[in-house]
C-alpha atoms as a PDB file:
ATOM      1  CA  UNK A   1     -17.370 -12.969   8.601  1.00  0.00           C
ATOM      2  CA  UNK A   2     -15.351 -11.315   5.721  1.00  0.00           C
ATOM      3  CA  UNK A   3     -12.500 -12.846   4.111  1.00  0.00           C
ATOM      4  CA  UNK A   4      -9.458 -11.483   3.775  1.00  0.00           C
ATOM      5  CA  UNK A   5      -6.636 -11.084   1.306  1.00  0.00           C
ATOM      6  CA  UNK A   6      -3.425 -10.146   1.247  1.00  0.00           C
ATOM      7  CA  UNK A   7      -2.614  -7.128  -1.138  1.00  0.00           C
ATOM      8  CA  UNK A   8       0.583  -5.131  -2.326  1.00  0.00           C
ATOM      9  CA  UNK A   9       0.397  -1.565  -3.238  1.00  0.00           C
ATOM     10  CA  UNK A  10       3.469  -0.004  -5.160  1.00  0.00           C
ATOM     11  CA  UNK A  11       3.609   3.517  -6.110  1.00  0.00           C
ATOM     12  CA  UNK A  12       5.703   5.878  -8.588  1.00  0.00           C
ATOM     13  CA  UNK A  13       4.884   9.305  -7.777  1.00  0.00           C
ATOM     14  CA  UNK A  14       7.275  12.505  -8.545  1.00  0.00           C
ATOM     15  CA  UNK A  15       5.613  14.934  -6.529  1.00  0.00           C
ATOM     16  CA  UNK A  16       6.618  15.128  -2.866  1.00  0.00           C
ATOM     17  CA  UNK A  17       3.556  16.241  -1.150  1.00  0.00           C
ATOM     18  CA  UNK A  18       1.450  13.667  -2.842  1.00  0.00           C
ATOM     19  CA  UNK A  19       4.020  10.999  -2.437  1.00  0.00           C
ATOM     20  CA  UNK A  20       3.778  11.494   1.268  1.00  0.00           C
ATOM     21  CA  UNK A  21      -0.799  11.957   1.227  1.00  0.00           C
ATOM     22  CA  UNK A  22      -0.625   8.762  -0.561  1.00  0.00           C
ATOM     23  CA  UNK A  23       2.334   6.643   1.701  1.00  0.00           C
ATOM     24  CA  UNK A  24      -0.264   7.660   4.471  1.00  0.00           C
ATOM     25  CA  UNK A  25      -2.797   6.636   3.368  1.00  0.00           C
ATOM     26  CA  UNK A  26      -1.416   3.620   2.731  1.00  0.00           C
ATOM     27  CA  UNK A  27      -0.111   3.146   6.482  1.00  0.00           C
ATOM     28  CA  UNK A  28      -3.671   3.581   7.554  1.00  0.00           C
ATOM     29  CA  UNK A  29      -3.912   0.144   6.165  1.00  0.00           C
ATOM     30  CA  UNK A  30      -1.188  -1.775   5.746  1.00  0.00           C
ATOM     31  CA  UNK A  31       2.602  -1.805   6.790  1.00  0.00           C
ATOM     32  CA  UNK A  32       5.571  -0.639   4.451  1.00  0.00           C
ATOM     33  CA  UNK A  33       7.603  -3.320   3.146  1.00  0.00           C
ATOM     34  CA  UNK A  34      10.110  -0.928   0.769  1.00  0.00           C
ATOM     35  CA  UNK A  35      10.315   2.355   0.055  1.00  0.00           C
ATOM     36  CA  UNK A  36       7.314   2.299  -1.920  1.00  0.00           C
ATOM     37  CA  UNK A  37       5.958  -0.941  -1.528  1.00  0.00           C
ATOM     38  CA  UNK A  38       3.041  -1.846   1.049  1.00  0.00           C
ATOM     39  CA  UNK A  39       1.889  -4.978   1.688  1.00  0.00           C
ATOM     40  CA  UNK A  40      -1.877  -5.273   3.870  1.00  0.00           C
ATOM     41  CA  UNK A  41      -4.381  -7.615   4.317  1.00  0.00           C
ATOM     42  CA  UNK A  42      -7.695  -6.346   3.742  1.00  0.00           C
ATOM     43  CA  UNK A  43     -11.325  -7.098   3.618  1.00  0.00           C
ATOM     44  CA  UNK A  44     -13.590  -6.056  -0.195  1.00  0.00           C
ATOM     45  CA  UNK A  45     -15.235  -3.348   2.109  1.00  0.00           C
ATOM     46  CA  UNK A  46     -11.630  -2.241   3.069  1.00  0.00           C
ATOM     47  CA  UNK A  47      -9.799  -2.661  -0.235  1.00  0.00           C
ATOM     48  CA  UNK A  48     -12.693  -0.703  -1.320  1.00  0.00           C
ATOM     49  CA  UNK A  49     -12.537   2.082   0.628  1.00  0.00           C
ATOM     50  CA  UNK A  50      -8.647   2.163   0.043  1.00  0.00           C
ATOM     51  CA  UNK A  51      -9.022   2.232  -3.519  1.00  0.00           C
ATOM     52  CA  UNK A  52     -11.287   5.506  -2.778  1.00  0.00           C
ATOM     53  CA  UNK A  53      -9.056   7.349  -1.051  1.00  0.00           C
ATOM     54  CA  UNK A  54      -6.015   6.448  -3.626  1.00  0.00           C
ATOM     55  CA  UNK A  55      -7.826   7.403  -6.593  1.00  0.00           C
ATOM     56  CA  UNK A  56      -9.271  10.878  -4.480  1.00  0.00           C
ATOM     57  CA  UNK A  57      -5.455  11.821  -3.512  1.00  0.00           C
ATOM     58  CA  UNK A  58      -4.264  11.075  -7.367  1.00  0.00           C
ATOM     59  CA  UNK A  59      -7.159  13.526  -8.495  1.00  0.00           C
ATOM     60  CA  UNK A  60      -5.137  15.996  -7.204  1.00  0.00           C
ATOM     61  CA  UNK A  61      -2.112  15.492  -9.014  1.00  0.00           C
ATOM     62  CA  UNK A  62       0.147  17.691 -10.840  1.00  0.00           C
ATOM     63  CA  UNK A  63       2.398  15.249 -11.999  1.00  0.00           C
ATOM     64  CA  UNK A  64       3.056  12.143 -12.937  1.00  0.00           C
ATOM     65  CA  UNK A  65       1.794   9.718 -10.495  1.00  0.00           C
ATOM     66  CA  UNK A  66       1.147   5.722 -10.661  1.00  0.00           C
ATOM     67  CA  UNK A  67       0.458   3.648  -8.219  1.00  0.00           C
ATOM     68  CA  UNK A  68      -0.901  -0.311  -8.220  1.00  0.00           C
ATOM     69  CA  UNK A  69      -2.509  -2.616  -5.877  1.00  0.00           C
ATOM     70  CA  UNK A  70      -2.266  -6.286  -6.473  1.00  0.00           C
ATOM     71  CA  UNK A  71      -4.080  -9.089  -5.309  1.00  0.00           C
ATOM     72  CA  UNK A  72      -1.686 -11.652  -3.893  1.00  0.00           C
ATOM     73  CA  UNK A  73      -4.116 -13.968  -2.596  1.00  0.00           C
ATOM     74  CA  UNK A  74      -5.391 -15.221   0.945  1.00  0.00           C
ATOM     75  CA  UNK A  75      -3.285 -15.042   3.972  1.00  0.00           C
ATOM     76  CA  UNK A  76      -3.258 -18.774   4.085  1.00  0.00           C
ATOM     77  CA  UNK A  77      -1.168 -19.239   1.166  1.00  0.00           C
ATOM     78  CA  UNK A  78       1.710 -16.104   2.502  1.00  0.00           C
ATOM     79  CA  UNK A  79       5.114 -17.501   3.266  1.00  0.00           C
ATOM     80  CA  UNK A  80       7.814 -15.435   4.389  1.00  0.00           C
ATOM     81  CA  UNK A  81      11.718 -16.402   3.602  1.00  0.00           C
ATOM     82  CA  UNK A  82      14.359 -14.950   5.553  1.00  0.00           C
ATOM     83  CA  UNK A  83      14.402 -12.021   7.797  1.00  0.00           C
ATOM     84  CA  UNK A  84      11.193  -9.933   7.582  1.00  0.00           C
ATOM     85  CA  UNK A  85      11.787  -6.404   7.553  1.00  0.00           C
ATOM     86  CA  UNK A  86      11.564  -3.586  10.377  1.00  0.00           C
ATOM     87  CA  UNK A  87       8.287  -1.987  10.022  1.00  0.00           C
ATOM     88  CA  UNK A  88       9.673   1.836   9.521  1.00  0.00           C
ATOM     89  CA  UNK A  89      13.427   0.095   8.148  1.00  0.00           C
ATOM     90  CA  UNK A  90      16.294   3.255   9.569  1.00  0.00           C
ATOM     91  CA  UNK A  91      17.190   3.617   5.955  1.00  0.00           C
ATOM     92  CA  UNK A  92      13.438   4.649   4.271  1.00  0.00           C
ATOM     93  CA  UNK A  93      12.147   7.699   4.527  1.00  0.00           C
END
């Protein structure tokens, strides 16, 4: 059985059509936390793959783009304080 671990992807990306290939792309794997913040819990075949298709869609940029995926650790270590967000929050687009 793979292990999992819980990842954050943040991107910075000025261009609107790419902003919106790569916030897909991100969906497909994880949910959004903040307007460009993703948090997922993923498998080394799956961070893998998702890694692929980030650096694919930012091969096709025209401007400045940046985005990052850290490594927060294993699931059993996540704690959430407070109210966790709304998966698609009313006031991100």
């Amino acid at each position: 059985m793979s292990e999992t671990r819980r990842y954050v992807v943040a991107y910075d990306i000025t261009e609107d059509s790419l902003r919106r290939r790569i916030r897909a792309a991100c969906r497909a794997y994880g949910g959004r936390r903040q307007y460009s913040l993703f948090e997922m819990y993923l498998s080394e075949r799956e961070r893998a793959e998702l890694i692929t298709d980030l650096t694919d869609l930012l091969a096709q940029r025209d401007e400045y783009a940046s985005v990052k995926v850290y490594s927060v650790g294993p699931p059993d270590r996540d704690a959430t304080l407070g109210e966790t967000p709304a998966e698609n929050p009313e006031n991100v687009v």
